[in-house]
PDB file of N, CA and C in Angstrom:
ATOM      1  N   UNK A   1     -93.031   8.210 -83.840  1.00  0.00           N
ATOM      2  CA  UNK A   1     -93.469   9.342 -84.623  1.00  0.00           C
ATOM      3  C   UNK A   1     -92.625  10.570 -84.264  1.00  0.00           C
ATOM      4  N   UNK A   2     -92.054  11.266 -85.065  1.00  0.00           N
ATOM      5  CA  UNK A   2     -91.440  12.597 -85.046  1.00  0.00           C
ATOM      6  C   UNK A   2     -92.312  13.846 -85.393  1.00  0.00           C
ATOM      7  N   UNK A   3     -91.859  14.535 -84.002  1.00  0.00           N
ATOM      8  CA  UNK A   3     -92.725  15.942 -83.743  1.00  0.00           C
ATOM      9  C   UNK A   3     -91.853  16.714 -84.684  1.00  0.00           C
ATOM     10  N   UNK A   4     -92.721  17.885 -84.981  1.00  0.00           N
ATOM     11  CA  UNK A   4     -92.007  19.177 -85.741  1.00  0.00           C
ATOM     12  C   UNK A   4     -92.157  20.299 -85.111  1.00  0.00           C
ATOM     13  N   UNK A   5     -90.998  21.285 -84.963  1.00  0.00           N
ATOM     14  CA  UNK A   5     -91.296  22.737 -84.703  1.00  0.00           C
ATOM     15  C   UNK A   5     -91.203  23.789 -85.604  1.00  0.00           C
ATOM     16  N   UNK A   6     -91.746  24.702 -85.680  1.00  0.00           N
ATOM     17  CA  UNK A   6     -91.111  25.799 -86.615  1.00  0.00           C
ATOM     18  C   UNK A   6     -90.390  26.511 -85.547  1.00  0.00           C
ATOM     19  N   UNK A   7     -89.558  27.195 -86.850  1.00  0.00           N
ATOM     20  CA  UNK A   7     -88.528  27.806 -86.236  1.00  0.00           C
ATOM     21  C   UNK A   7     -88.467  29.252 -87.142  1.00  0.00           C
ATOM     22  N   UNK A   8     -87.991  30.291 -86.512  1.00  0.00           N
ATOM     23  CA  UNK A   8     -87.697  31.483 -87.618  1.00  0.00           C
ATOM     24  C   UNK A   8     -86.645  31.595 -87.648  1.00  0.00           C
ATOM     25  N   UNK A   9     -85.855  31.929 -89.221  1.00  0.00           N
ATOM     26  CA  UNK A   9     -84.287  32.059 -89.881  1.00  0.00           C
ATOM     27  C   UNK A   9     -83.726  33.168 -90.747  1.00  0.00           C
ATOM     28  N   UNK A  10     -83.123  33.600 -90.656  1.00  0.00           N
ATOM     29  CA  UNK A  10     -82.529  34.633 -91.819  1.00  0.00           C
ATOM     30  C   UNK A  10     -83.306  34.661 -92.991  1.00  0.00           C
ATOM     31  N   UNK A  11     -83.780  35.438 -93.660  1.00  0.00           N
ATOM     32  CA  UNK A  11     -84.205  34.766 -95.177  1.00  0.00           C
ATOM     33  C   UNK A  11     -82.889  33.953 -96.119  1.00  0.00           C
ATOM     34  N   UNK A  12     -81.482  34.862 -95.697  1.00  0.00           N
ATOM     35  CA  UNK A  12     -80.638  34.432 -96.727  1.00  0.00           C
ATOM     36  C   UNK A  12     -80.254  33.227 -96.243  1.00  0.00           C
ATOM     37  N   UNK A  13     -80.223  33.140 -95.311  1.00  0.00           N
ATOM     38  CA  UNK A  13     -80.068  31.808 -94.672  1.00  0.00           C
ATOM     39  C   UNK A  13     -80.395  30.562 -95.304  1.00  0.00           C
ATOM     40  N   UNK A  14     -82.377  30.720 -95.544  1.00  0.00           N
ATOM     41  CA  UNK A  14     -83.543  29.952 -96.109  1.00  0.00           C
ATOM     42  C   UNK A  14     -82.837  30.017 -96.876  1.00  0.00           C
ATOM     43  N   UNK A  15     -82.628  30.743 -98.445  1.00  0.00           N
ATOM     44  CA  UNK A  15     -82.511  30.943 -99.467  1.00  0.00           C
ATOM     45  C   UNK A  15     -81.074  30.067 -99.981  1.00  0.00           C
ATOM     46  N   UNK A  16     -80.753  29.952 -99.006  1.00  0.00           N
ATOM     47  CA  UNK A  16     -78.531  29.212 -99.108  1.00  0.00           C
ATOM     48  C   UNK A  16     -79.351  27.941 -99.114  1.00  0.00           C
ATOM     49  N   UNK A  17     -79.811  27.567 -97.943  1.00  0.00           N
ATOM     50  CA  UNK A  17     -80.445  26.041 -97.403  1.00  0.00           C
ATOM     51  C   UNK A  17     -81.140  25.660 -98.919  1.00  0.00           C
ATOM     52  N   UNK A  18     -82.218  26.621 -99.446  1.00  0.00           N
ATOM     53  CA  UNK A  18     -83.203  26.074-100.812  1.00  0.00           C
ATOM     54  C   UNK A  18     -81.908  25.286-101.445  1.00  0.00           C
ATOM     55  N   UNK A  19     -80.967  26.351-102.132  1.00  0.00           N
ATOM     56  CA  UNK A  19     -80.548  25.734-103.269  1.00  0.00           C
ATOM     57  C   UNK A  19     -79.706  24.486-102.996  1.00  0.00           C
ATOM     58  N   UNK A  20     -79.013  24.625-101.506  1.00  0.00           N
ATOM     59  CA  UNK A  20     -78.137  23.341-101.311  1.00  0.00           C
ATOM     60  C   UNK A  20     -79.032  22.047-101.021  1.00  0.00           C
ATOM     61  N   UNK A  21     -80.018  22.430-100.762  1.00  0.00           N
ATOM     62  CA  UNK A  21     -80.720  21.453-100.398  1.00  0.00           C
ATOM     63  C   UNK A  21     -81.407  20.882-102.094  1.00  0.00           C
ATOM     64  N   UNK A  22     -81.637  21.865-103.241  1.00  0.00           N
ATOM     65  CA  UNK A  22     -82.231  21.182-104.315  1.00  0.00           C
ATOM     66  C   UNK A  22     -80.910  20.199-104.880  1.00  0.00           C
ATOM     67  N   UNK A  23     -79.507  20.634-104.554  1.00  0.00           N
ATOM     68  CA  UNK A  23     -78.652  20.097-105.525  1.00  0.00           C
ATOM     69  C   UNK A  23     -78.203  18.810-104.796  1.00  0.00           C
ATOM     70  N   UNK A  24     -78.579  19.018-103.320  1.00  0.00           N
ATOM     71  CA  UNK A  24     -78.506  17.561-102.727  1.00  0.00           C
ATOM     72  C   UNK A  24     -79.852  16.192-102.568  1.00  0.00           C
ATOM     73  N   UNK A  25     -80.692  17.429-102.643  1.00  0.00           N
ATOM     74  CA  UNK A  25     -82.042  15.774-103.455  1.00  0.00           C
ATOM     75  C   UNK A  25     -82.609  16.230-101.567  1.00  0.00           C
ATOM     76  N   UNK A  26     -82.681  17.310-101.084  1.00  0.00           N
ATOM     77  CA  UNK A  26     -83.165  17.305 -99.754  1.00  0.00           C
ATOM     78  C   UNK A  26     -84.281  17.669 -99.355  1.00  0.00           C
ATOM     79  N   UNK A  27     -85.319  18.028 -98.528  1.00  0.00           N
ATOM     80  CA  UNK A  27     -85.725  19.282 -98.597  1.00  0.00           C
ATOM     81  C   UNK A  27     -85.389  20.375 -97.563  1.00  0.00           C
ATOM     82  N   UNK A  28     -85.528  21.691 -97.695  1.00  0.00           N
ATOM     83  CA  UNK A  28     -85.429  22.309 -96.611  1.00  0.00           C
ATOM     84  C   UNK A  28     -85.117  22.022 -95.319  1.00  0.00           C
ATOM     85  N   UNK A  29     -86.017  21.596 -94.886  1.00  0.00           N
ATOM     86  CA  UNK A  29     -85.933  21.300 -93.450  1.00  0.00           C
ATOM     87  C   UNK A  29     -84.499  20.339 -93.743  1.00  0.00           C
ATOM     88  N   UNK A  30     -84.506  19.165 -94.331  1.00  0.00           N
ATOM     89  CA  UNK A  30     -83.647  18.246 -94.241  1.00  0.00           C
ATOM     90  C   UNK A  30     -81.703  18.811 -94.463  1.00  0.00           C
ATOM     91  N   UNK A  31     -82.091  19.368 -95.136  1.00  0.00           N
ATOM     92  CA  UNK A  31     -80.557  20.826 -95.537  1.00  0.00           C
ATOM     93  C   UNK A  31     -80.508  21.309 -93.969  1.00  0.00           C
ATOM     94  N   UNK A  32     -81.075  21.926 -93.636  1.00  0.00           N
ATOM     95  CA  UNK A  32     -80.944  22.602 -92.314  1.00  0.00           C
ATOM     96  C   UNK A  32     -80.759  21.294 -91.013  1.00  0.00           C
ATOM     97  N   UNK A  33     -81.511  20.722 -90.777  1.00  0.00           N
ATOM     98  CA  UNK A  33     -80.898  19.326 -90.194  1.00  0.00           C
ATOM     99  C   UNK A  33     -79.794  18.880 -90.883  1.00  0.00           C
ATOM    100  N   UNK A  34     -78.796  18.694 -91.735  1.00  0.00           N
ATOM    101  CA  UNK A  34     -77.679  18.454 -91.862  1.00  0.00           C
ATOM    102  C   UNK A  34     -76.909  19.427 -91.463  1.00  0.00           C
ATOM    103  N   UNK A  35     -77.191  19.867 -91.815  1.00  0.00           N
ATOM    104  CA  UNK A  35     -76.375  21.340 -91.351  1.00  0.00           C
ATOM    105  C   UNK A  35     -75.839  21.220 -89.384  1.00  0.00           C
ATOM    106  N   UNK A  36     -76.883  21.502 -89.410  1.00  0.00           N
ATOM    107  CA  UNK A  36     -76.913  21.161 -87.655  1.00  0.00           C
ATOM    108  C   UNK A  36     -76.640  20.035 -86.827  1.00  0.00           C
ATOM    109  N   UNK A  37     -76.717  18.764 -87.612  1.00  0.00           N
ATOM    110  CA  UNK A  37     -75.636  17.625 -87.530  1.00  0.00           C
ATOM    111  C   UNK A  37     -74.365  17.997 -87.487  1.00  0.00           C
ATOM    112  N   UNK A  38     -73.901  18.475 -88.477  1.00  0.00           N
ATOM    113  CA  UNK A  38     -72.415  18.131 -88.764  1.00  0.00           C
ATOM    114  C   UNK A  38     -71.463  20.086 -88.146  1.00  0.00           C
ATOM    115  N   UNK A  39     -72.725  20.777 -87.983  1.00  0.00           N
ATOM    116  CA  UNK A  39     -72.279  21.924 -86.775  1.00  0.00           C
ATOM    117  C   UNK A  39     -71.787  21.509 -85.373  1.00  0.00           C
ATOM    118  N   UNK A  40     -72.883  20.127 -84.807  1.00  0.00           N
ATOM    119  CA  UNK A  40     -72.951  19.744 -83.763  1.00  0.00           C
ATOM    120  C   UNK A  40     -71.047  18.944 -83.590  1.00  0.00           C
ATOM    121  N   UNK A  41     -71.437  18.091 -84.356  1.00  0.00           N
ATOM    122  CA  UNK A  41     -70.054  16.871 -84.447  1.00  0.00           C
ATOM    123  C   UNK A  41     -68.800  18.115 -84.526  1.00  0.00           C
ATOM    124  N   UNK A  42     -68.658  18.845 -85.235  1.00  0.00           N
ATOM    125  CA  UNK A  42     -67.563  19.755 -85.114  1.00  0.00           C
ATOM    126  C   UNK A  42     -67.201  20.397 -84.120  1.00  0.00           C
ATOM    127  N   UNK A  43     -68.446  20.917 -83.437  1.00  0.00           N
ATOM    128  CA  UNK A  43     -68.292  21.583 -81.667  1.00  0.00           C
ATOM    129  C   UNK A  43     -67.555  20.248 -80.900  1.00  0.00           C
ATOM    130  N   UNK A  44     -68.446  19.264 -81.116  1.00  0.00           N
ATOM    131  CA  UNK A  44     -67.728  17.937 -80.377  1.00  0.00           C
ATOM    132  C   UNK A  44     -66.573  17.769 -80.541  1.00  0.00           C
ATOM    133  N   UNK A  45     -65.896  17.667 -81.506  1.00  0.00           N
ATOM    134  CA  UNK A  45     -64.710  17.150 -82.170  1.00  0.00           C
ATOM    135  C   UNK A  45     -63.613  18.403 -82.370  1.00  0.00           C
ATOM    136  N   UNK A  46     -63.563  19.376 -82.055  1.00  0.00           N
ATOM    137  CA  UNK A  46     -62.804  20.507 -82.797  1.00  0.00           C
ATOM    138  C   UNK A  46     -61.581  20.166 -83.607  1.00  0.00           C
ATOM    139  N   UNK A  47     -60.967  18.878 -83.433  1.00  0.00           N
ATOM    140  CA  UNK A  47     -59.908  18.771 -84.046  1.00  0.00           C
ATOM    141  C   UNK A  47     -59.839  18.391 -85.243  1.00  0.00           C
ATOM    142  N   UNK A  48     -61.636  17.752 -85.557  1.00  0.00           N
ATOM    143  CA  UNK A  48     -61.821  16.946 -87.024  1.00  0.00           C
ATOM    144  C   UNK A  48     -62.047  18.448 -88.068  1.00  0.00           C
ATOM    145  N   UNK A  49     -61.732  18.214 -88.992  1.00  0.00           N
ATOM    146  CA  UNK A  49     -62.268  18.529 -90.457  1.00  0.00           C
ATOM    147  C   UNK A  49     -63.705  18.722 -91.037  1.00  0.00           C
ATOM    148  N   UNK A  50     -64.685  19.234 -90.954  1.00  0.00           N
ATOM    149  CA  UNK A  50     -65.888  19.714 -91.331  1.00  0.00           C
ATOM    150  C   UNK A  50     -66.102  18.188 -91.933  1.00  0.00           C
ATOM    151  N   UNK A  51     -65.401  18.481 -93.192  1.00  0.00           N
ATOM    152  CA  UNK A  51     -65.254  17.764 -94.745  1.00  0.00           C
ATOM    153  C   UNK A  51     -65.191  16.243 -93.887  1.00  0.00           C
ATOM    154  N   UNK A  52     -64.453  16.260 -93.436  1.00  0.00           N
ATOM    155  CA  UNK A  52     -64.426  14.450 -92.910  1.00  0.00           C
ATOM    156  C   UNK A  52     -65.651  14.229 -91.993  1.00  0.00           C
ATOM    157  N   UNK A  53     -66.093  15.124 -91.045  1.00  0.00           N
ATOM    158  CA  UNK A  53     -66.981  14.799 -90.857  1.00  0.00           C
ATOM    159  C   UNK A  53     -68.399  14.558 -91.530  1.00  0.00           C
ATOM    160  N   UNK A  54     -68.913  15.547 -92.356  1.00  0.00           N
ATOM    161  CA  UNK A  54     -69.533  15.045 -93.549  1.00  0.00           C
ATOM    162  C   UNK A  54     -69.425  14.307 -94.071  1.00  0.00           C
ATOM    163  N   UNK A  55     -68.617  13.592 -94.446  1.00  0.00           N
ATOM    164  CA  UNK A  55     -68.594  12.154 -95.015  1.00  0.00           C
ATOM    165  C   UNK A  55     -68.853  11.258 -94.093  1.00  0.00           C
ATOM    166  N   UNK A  56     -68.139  11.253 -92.780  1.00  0.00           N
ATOM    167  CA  UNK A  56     -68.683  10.026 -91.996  1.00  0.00           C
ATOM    168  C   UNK A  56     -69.654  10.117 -91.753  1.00  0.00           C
ATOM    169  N   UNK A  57     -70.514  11.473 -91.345  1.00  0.00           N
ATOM    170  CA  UNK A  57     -71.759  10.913 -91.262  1.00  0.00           C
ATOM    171  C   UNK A  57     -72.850  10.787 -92.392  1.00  0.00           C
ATOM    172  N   UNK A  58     -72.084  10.794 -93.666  1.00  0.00           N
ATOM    173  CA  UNK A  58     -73.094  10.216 -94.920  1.00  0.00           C
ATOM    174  C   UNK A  58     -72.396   8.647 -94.683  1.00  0.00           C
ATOM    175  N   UNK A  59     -71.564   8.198 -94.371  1.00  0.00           N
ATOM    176  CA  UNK A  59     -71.331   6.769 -94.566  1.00  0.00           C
ATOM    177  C   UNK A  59     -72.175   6.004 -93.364  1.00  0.00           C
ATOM    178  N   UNK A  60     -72.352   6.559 -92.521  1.00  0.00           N
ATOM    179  CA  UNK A  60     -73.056   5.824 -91.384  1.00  0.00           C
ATOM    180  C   UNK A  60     -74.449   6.129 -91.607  1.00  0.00           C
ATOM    181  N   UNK A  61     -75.091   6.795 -92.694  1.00  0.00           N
ATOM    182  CA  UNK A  61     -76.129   6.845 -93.553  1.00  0.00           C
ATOM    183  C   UNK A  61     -76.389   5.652 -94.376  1.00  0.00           C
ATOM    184  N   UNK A  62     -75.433   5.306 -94.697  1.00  0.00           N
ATOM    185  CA  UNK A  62     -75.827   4.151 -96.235  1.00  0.00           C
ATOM    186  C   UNK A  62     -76.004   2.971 -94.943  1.00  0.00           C
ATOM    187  N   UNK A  63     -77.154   2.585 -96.278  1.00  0.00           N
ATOM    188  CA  UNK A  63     -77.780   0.948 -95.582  1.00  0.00           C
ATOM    189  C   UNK A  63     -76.360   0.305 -95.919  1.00  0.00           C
ATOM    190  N   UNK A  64     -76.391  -0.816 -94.898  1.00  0.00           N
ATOM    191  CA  UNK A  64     -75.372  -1.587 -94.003  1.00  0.00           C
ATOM    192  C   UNK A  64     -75.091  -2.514 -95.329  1.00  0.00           C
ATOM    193  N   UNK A  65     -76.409  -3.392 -95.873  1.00  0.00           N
ATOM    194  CA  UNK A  65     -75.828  -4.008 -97.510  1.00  0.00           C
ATOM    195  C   UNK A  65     -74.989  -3.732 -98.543  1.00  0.00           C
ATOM    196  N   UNK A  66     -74.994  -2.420 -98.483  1.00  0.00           N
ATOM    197  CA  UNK A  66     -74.401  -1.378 -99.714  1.00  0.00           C
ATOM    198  C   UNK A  66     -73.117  -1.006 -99.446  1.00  0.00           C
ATOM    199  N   UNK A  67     -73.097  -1.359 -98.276  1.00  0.00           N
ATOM    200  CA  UNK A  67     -71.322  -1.182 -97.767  1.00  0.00           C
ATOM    201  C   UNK A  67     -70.634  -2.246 -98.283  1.00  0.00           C
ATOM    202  N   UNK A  68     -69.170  -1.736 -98.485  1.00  0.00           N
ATOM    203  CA  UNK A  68     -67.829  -2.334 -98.620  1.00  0.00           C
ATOM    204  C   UNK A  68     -67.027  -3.071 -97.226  1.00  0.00           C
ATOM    205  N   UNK A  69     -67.181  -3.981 -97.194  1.00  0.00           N
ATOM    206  CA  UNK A  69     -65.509  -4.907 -95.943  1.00  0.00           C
ATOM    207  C   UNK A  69     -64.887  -3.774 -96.059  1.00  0.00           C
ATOM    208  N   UNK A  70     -64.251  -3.632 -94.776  1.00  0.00           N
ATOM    209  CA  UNK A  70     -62.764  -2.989 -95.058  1.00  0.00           C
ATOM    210  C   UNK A  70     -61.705  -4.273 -95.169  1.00  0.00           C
ATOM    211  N   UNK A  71     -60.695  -3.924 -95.739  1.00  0.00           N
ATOM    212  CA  UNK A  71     -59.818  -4.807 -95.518  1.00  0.00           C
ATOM    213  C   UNK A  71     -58.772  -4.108 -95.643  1.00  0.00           C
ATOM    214  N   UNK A  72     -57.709  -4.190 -94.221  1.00  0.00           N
ATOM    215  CA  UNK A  72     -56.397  -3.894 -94.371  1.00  0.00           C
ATOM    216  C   UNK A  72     -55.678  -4.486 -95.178  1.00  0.00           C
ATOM    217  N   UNK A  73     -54.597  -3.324 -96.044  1.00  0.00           N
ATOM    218  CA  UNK A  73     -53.399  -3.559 -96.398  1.00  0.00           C
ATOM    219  C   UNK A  73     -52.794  -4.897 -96.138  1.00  0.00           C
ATOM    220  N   UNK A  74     -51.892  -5.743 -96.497  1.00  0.00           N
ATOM    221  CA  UNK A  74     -50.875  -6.429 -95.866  1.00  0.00           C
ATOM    222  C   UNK A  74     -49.783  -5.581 -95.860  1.00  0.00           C
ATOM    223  N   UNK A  75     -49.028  -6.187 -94.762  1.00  0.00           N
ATOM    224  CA  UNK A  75     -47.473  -5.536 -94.847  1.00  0.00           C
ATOM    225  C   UNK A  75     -46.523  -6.557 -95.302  1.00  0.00           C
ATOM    226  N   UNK A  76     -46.110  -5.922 -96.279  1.00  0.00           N
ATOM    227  CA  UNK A  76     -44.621  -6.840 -97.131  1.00  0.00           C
ATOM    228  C   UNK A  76     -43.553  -5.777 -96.844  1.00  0.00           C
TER     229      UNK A  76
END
């Protein structure tokens, strides 16, 4: 079971989080937890790309069925 805290935020802050969060299917809270995911991985990583990181961690999101093989190239 997952505990919750409140927390207090900017209003404009809230207000950025609402709409990114309606156009991503999120809610609130869940916008702001991404957010703070992919804040975190960037402190970690400084050398990665925001943008790439956002994606990897939506790909390590998708159920494991729904994924693609990779398959390398051949070399000719």
């Amino acid at each position: 079971m997952q505990t919750t805290t409140s927390v207090r935020i900017d209003q404009a802050l809230y207000e950025l989080a609402r709409s990114d969060a309606s156009i991503e299917h999120r809610t609130i809270a869940g916008q702001i937890e991404y957010w703070a995911k992919i804040g975190r991985a960037a402190l970690d990583n400084p050398d990665l790309p925001a943008s790439f990181i956002a994606e990897s961690l939506a790909s390590m999101a998708e159920p494991r069925e729904e994924t693609t093989a990779f398959v390398p190239r051949s070399r000719t």
